[in-house]
PDB file of N, CA and C in Angstrom:
ATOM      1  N   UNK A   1       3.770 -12.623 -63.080  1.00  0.00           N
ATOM      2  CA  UNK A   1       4.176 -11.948 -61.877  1.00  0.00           C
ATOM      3  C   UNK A   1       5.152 -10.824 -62.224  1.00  0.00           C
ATOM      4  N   UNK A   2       4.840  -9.944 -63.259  1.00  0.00           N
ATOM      5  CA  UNK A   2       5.764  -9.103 -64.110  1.00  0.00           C
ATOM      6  C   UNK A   2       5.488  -7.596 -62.734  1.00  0.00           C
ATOM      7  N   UNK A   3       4.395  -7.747 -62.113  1.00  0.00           N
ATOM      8  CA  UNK A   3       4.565  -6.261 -61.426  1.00  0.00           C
ATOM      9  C   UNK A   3       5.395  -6.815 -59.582  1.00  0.00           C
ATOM     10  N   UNK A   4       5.985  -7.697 -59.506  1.00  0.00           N
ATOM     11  CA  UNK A   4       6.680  -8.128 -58.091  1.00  0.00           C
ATOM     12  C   UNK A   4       7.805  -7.326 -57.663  1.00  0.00           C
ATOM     13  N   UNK A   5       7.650  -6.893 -57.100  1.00  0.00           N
ATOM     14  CA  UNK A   5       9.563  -6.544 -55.908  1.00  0.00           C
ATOM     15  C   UNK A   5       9.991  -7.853 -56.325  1.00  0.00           C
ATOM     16  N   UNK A   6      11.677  -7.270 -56.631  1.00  0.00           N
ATOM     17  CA  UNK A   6      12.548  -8.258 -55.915  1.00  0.00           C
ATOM     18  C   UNK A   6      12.728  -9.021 -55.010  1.00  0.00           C
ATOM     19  N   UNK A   7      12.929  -9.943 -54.552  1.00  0.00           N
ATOM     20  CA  UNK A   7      12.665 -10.864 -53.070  1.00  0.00           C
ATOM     21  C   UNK A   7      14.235 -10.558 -52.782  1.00  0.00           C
ATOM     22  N   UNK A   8      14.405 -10.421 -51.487  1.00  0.00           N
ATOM     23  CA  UNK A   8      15.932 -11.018 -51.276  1.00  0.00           C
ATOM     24  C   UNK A   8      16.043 -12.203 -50.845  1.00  0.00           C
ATOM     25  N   UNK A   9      17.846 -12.299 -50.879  1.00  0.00           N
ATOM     26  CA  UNK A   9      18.180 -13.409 -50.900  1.00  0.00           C
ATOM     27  C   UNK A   9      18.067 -14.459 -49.321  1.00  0.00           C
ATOM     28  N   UNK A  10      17.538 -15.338 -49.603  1.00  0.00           N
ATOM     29  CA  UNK A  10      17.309 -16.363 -48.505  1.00  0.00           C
ATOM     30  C   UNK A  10      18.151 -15.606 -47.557  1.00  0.00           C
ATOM     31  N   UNK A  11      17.979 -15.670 -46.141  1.00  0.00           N
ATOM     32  CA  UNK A  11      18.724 -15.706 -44.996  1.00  0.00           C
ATOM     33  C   UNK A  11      19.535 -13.978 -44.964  1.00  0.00           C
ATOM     34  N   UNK A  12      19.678 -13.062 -45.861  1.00  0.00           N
ATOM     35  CA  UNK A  12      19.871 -11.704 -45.949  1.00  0.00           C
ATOM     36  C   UNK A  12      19.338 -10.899 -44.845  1.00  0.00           C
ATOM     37  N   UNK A  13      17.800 -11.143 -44.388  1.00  0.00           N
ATOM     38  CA  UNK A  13      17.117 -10.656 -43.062  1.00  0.00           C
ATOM     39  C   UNK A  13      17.305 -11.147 -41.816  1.00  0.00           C
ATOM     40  N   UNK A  14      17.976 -12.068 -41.768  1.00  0.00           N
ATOM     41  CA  UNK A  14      18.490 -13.104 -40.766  1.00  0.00           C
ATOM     42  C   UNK A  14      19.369 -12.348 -40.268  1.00  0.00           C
ATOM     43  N   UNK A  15      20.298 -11.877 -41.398  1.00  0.00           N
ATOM     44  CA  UNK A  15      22.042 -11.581 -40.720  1.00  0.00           C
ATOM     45  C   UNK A  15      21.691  -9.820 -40.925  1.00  0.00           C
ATOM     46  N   UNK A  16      21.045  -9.129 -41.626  1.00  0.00           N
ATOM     47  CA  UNK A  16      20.767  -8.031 -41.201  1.00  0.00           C
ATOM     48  C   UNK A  16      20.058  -7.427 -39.726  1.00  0.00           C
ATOM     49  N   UNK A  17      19.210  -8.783 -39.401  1.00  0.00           N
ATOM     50  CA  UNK A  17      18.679  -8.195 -37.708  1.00  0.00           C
ATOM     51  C   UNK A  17      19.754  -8.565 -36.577  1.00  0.00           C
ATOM     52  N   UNK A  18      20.652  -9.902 -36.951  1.00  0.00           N
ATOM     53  CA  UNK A  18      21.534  -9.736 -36.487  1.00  0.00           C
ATOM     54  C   UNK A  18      22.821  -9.105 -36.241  1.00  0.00           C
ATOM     55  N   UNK A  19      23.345  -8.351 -37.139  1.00  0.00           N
ATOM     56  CA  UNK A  19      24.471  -7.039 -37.105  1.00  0.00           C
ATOM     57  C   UNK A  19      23.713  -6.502 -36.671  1.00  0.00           C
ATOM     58  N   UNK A  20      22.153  -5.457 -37.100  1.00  0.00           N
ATOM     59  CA  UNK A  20      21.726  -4.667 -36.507  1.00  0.00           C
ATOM     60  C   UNK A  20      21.419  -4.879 -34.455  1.00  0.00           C
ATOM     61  N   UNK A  21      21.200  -6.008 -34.458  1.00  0.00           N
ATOM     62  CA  UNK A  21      21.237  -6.142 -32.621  1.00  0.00           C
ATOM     63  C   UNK A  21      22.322  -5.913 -32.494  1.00  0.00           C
ATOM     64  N   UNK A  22      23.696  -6.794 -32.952  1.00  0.00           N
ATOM     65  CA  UNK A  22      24.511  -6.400 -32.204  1.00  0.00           C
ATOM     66  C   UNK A  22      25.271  -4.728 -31.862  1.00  0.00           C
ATOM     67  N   UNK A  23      24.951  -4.584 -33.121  1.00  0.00           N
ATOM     68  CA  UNK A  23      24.938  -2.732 -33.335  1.00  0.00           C
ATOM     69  C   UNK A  23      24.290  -2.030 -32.188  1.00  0.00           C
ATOM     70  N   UNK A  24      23.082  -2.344 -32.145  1.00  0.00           N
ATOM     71  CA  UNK A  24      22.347  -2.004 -31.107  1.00  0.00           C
ATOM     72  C   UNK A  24      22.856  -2.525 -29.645  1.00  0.00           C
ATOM     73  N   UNK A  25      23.273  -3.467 -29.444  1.00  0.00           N
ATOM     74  CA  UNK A  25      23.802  -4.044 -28.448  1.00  0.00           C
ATOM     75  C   UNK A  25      25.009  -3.227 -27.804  1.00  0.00           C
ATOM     76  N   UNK A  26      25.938  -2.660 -28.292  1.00  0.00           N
ATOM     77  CA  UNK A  26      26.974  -2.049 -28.361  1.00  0.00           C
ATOM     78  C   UNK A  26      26.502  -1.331 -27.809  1.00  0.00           C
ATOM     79  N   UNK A  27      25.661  -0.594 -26.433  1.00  0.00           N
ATOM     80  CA  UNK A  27      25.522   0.176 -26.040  1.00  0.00           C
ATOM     81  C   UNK A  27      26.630   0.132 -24.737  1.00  0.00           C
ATOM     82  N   UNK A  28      26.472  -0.998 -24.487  1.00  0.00           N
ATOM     83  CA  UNK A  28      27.280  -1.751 -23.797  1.00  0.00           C
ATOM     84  C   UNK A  28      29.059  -0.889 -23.315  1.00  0.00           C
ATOM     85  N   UNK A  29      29.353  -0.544 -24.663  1.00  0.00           N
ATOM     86  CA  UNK A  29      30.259   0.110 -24.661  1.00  0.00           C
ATOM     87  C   UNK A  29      30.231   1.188 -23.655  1.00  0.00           C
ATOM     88  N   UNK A  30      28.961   1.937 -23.600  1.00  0.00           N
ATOM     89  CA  UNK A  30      29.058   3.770 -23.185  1.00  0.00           C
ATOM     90  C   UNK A  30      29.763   3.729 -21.758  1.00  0.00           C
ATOM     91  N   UNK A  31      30.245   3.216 -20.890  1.00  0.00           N
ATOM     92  CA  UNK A  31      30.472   3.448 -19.671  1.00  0.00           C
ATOM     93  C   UNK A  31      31.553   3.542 -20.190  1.00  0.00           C
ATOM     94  N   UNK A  32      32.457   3.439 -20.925  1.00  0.00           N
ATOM     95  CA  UNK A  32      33.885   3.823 -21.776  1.00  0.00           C
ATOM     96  C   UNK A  32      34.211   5.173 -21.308  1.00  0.00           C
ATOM     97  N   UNK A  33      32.756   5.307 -22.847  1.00  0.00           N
ATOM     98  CA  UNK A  33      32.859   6.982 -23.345  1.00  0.00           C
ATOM     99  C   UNK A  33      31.919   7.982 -22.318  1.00  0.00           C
ATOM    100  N   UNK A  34      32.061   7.594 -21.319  1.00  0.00           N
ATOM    101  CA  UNK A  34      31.370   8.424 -19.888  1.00  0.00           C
ATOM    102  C   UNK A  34      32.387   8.473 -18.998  1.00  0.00           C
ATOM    103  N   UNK A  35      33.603   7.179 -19.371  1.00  0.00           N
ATOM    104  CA  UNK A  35      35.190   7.891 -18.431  1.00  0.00           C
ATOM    105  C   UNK A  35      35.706   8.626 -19.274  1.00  0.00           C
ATOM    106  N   UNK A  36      35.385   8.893 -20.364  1.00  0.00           N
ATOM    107  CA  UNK A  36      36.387   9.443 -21.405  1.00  0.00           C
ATOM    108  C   UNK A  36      35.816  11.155 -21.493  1.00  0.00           C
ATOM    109  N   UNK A  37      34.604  11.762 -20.386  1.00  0.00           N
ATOM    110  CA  UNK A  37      34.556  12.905 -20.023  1.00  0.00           C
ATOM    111  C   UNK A  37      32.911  12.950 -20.781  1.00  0.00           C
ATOM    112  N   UNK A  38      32.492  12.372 -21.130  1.00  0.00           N
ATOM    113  CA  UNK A  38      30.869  12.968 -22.153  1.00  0.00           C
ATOM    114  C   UNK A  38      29.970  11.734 -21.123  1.00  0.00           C
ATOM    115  N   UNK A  39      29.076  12.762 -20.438  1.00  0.00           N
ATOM    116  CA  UNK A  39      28.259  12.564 -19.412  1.00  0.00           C
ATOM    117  C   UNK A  39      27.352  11.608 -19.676  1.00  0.00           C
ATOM    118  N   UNK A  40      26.703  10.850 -19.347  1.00  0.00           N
ATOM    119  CA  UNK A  40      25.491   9.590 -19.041  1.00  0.00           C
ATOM    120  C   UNK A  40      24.193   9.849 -20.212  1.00  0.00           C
ATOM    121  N   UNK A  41      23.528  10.888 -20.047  1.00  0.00           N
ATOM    122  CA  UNK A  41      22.555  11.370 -20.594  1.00  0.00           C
ATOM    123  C   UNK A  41      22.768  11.876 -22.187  1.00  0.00           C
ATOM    124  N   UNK A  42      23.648  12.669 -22.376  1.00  0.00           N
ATOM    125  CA  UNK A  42      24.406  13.178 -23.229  1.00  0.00           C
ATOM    126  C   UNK A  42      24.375  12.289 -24.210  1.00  0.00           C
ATOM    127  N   UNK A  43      25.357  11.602 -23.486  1.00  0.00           N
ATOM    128  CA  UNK A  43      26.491  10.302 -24.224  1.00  0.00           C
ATOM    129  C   UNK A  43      25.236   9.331 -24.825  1.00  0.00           C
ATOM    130  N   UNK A  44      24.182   8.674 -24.149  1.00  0.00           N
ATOM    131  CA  UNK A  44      22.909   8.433 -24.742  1.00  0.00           C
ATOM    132  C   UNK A  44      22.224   8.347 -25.706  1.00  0.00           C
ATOM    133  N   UNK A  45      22.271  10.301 -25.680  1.00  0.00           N
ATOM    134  CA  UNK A  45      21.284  11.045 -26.504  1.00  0.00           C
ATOM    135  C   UNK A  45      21.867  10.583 -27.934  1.00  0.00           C
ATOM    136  N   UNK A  46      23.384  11.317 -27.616  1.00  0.00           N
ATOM    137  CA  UNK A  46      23.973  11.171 -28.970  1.00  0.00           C
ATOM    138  C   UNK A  46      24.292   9.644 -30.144  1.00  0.00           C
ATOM    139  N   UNK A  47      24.635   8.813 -28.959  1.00  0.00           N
ATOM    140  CA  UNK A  47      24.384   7.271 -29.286  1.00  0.00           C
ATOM    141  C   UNK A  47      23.227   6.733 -29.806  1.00  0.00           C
ATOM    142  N   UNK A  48      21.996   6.783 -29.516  1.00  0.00           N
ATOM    143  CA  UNK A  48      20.988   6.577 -30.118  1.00  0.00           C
ATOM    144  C   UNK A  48      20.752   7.703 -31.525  1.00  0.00           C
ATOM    145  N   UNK A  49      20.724   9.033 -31.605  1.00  0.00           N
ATOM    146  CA  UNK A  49      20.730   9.709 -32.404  1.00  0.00           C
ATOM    147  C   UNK A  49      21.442   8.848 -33.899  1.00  0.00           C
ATOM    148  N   UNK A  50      23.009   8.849 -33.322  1.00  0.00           N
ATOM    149  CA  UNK A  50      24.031   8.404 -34.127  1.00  0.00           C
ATOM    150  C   UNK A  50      23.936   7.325 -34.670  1.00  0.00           C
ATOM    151  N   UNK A  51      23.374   6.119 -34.083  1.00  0.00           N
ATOM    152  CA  UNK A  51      22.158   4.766 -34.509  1.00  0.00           C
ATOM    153  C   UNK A  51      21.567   5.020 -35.571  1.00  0.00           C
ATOM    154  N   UNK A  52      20.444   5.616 -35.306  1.00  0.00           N
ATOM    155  CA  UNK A  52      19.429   6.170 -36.235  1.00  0.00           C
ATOM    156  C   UNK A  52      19.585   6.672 -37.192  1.00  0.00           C
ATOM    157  N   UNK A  53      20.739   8.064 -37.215  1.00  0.00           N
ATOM    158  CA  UNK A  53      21.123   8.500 -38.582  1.00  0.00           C
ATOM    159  C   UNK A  53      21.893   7.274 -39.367  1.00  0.00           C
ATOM    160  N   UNK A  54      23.279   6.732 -39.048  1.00  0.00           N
ATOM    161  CA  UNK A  54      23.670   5.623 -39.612  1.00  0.00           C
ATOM    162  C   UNK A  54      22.425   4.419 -40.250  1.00  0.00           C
ATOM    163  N   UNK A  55      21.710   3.783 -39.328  1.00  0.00           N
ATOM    164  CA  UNK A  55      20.521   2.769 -40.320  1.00  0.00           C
ATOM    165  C   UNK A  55      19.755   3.833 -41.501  1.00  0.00           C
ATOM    166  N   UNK A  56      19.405   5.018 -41.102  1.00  0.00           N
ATOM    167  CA  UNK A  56      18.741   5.515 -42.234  1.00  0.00           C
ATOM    168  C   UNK A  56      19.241   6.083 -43.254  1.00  0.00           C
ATOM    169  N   UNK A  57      20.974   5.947 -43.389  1.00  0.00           N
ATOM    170  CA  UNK A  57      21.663   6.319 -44.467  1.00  0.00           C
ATOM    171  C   UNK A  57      21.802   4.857 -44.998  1.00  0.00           C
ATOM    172  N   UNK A  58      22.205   3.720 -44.410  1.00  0.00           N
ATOM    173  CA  UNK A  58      22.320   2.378 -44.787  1.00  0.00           C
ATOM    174  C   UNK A  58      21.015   1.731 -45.450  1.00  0.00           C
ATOM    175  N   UNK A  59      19.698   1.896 -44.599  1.00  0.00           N
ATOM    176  CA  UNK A  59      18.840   0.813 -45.212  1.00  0.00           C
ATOM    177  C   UNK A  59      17.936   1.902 -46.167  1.00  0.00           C
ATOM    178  N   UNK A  60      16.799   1.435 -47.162  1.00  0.00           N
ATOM    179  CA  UNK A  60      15.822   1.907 -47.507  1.00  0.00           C
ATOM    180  C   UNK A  60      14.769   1.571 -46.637  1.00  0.00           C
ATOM    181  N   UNK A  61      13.419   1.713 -46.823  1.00  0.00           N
ATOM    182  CA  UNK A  61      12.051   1.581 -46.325  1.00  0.00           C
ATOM    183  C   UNK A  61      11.874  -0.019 -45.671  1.00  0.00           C
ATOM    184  N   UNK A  62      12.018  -0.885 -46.844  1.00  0.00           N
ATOM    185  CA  UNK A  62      11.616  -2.265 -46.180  1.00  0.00           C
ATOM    186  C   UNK A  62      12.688  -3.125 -45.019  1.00  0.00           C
ATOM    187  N   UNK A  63      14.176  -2.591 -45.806  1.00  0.00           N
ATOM    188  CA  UNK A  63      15.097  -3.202 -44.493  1.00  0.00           C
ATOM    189  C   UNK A  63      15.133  -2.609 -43.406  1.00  0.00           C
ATOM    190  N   UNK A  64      14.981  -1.069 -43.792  1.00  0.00           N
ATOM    191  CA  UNK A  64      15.206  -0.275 -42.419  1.00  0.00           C
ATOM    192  C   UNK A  64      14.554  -0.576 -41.209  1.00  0.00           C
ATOM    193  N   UNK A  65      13.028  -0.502 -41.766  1.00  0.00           N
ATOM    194  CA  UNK A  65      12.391  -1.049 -40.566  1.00  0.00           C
ATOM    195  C   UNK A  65      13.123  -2.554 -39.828  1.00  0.00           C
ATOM    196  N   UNK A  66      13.174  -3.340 -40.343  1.00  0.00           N
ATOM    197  CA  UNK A  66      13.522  -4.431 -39.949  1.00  0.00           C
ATOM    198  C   UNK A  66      15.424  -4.012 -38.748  1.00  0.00           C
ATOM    199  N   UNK A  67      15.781  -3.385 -39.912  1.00  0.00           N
ATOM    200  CA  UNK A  67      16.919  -2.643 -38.945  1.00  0.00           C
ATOM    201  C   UNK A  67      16.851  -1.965 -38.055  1.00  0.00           C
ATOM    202  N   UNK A  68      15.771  -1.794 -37.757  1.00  0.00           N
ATOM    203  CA  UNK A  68      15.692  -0.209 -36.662  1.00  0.00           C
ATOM    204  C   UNK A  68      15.149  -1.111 -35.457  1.00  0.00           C
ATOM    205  N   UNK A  69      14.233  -2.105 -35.824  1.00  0.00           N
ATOM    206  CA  UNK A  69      13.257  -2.879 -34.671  1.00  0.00           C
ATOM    207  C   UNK A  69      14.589  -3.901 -34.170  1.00  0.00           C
ATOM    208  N   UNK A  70      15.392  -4.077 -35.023  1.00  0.00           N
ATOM    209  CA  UNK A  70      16.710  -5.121 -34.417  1.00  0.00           C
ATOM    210  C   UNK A  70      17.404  -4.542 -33.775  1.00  0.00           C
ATOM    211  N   UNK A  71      17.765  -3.187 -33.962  1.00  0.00           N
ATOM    212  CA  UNK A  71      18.993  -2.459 -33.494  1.00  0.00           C
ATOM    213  C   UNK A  71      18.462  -1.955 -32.321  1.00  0.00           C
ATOM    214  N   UNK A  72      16.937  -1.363 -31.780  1.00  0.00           N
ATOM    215  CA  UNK A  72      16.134  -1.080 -30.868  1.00  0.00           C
ATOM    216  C   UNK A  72      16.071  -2.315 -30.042  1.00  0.00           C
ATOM    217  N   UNK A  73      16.026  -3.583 -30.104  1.00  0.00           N
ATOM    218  CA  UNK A  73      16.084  -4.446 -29.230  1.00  0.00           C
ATOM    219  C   UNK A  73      17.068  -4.602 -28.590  1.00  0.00           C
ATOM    220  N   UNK A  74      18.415  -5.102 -29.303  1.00  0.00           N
ATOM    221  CA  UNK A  74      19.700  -4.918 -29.252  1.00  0.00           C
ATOM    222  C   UNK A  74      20.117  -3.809 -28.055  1.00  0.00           C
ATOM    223  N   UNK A  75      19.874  -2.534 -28.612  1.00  0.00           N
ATOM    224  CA  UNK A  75      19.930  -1.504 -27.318  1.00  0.00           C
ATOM    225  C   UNK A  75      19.193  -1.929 -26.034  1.00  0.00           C
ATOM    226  N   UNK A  76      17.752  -2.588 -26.347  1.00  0.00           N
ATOM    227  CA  UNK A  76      17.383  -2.495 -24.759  1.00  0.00           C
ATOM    228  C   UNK A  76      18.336  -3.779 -23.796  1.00  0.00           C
ATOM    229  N   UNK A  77      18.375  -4.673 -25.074  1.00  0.00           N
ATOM    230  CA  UNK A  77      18.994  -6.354 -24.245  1.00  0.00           C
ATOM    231  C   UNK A  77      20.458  -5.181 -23.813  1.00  0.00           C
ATOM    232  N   UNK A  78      20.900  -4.282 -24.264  1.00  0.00           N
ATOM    233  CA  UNK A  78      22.248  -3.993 -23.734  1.00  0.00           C
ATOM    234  C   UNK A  78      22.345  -3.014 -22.744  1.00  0.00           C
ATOM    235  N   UNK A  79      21.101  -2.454 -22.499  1.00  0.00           N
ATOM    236  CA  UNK A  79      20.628  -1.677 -20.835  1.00  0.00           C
ATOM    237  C   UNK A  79      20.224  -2.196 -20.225  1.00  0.00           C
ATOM    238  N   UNK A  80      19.930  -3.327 -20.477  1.00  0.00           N
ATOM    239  CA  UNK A  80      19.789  -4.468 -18.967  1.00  0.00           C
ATOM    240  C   UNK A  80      20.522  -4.639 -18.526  1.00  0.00           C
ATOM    241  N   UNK A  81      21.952  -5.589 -19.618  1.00  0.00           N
ATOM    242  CA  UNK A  81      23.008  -6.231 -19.109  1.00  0.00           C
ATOM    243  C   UNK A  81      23.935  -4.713 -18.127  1.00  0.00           C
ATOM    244  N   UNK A  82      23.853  -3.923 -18.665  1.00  0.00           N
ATOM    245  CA  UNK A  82      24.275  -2.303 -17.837  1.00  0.00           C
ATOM    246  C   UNK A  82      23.942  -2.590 -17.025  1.00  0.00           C
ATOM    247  N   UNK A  83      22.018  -2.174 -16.404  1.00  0.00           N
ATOM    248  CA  UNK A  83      21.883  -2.437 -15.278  1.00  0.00           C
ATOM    249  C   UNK A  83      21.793  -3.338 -14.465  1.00  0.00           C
ATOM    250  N   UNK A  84      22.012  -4.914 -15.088  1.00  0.00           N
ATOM    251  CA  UNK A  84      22.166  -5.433 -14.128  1.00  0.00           C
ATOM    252  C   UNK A  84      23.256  -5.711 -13.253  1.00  0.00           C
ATOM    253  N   UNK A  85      24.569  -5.313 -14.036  1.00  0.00           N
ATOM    254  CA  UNK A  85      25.747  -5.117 -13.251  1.00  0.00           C
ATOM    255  C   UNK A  85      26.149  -3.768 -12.664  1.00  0.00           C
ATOM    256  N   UNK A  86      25.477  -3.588 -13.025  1.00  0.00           N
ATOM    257  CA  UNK A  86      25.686  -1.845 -12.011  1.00  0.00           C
ATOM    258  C   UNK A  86      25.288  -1.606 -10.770  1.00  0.00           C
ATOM    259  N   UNK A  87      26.183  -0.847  -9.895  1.00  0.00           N
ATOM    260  CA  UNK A  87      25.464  -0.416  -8.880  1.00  0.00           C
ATOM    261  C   UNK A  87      24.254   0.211  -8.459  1.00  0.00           C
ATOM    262  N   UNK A  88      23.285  -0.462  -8.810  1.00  0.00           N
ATOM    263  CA  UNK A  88      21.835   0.187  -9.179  1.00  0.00           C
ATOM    264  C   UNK A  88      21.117  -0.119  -7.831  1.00  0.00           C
ATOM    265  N   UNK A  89      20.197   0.398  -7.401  1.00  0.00           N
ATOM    266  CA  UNK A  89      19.099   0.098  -6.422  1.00  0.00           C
ATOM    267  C   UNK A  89      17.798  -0.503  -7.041  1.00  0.00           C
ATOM    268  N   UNK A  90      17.819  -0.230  -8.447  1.00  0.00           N
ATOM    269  CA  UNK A  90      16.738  -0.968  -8.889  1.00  0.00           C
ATOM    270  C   UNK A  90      16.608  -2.671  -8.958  1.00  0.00           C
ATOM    271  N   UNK A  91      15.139  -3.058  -8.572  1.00  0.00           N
ATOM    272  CA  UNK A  91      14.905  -4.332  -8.530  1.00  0.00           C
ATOM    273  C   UNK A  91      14.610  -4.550  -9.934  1.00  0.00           C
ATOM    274  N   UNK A  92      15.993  -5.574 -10.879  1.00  0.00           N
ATOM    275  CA  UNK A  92      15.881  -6.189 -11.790  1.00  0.00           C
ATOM    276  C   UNK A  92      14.952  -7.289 -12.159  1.00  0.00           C
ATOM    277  N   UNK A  93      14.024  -7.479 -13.328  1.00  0.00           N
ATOM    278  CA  UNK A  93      12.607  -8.073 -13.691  1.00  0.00           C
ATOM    279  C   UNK A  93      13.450  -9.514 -14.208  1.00  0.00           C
ATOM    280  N   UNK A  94      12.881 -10.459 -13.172  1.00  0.00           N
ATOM    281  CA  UNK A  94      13.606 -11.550 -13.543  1.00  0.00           C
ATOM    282  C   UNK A  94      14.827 -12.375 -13.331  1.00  0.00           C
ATOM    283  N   UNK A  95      15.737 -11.396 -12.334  1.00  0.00           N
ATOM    284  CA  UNK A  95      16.609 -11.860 -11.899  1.00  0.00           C
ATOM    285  C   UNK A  95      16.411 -11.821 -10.711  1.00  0.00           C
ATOM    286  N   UNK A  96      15.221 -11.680 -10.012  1.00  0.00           N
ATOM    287  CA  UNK A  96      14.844 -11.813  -8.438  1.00  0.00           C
ATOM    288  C   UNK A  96      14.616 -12.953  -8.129  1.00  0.00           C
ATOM    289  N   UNK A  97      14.416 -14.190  -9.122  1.00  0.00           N
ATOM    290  CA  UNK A  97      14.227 -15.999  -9.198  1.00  0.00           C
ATOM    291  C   UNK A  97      15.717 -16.482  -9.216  1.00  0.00           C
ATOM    292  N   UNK A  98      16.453 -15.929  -9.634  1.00  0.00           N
ATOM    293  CA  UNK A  98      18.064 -16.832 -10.261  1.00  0.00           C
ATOM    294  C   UNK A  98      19.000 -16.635  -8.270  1.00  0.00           C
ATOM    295  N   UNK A  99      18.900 -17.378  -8.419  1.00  0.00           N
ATOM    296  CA  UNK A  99      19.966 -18.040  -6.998  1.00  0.00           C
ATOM    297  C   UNK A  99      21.338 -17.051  -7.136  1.00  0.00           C
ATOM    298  N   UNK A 100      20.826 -15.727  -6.468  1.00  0.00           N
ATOM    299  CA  UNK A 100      21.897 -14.872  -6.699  1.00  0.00           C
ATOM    300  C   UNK A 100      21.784 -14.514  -4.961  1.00  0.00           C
ATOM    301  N   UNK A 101      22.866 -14.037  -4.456  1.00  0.00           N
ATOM    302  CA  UNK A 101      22.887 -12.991  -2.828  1.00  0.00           C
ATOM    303  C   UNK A 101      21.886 -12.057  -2.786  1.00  0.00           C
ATOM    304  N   UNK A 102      21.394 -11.618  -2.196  1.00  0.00           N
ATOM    305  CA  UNK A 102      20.587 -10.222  -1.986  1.00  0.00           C
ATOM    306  C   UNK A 102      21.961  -8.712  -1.943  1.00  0.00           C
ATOM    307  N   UNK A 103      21.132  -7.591  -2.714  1.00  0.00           N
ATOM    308  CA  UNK A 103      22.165  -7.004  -2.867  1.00  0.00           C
ATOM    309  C   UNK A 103      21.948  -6.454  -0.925  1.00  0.00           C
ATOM    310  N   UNK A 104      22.834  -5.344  -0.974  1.00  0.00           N
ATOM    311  CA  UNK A 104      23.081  -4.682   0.715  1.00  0.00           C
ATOM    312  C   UNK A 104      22.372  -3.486  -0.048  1.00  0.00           C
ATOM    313  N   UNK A 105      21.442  -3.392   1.231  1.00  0.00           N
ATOM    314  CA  UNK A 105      20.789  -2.173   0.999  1.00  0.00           C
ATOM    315  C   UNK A 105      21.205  -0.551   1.223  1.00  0.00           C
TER     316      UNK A 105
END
């Protein structure tokens, strides 16, 4: 087995998709840096951008991917939790079953 990749080490992909969610998760933060004067859309753009460049200076080819699909989840689980506490008009997928008030229309 002289022509193999390296394997990594047991459990290494484990805790790499996990920093990377929570990385991704941290979107969580932006309503911060949207009082702090850098607008909704903007603030976004640049956050995800800033994601992306950071994993692709950090990982190579085989982790990255694995980093990018963690850190991409991470972001969406952390625009839910946004919208679901936000003053939104949108009807949230899944929380229309959980024994919550109806919002006021």
């Amino acid at each position: 087995m002289a022509g193999c990749a390296a394997r990594a080490p047991p459990g290494s992909e484990a805790r790499l998709s996990l920093a990377t969610f929570l990385l991704g998760a941290s979107v969580l933060a932006l309503p911060l840096l949207t009082r702090a004067g850098l607008q909704g859309r903007t603030g976004l753009a640049l956050y995800v951008a800033g994601l992306n460049a950071l994993l692709l200076l950090l990982y190579r080819p085989p982790r990255y991917q694995i980093a990018i699909r963690a850190c991409f989840l991470g972001f969406v689980f952390g625009c839910g939790v946004l919208l679901s506490f936000s003053q939104s008009s949108w009807n949230h997928f899944g929380w229309s079953h959980l024994m919550l008030p109806p919002r006021p229309v």
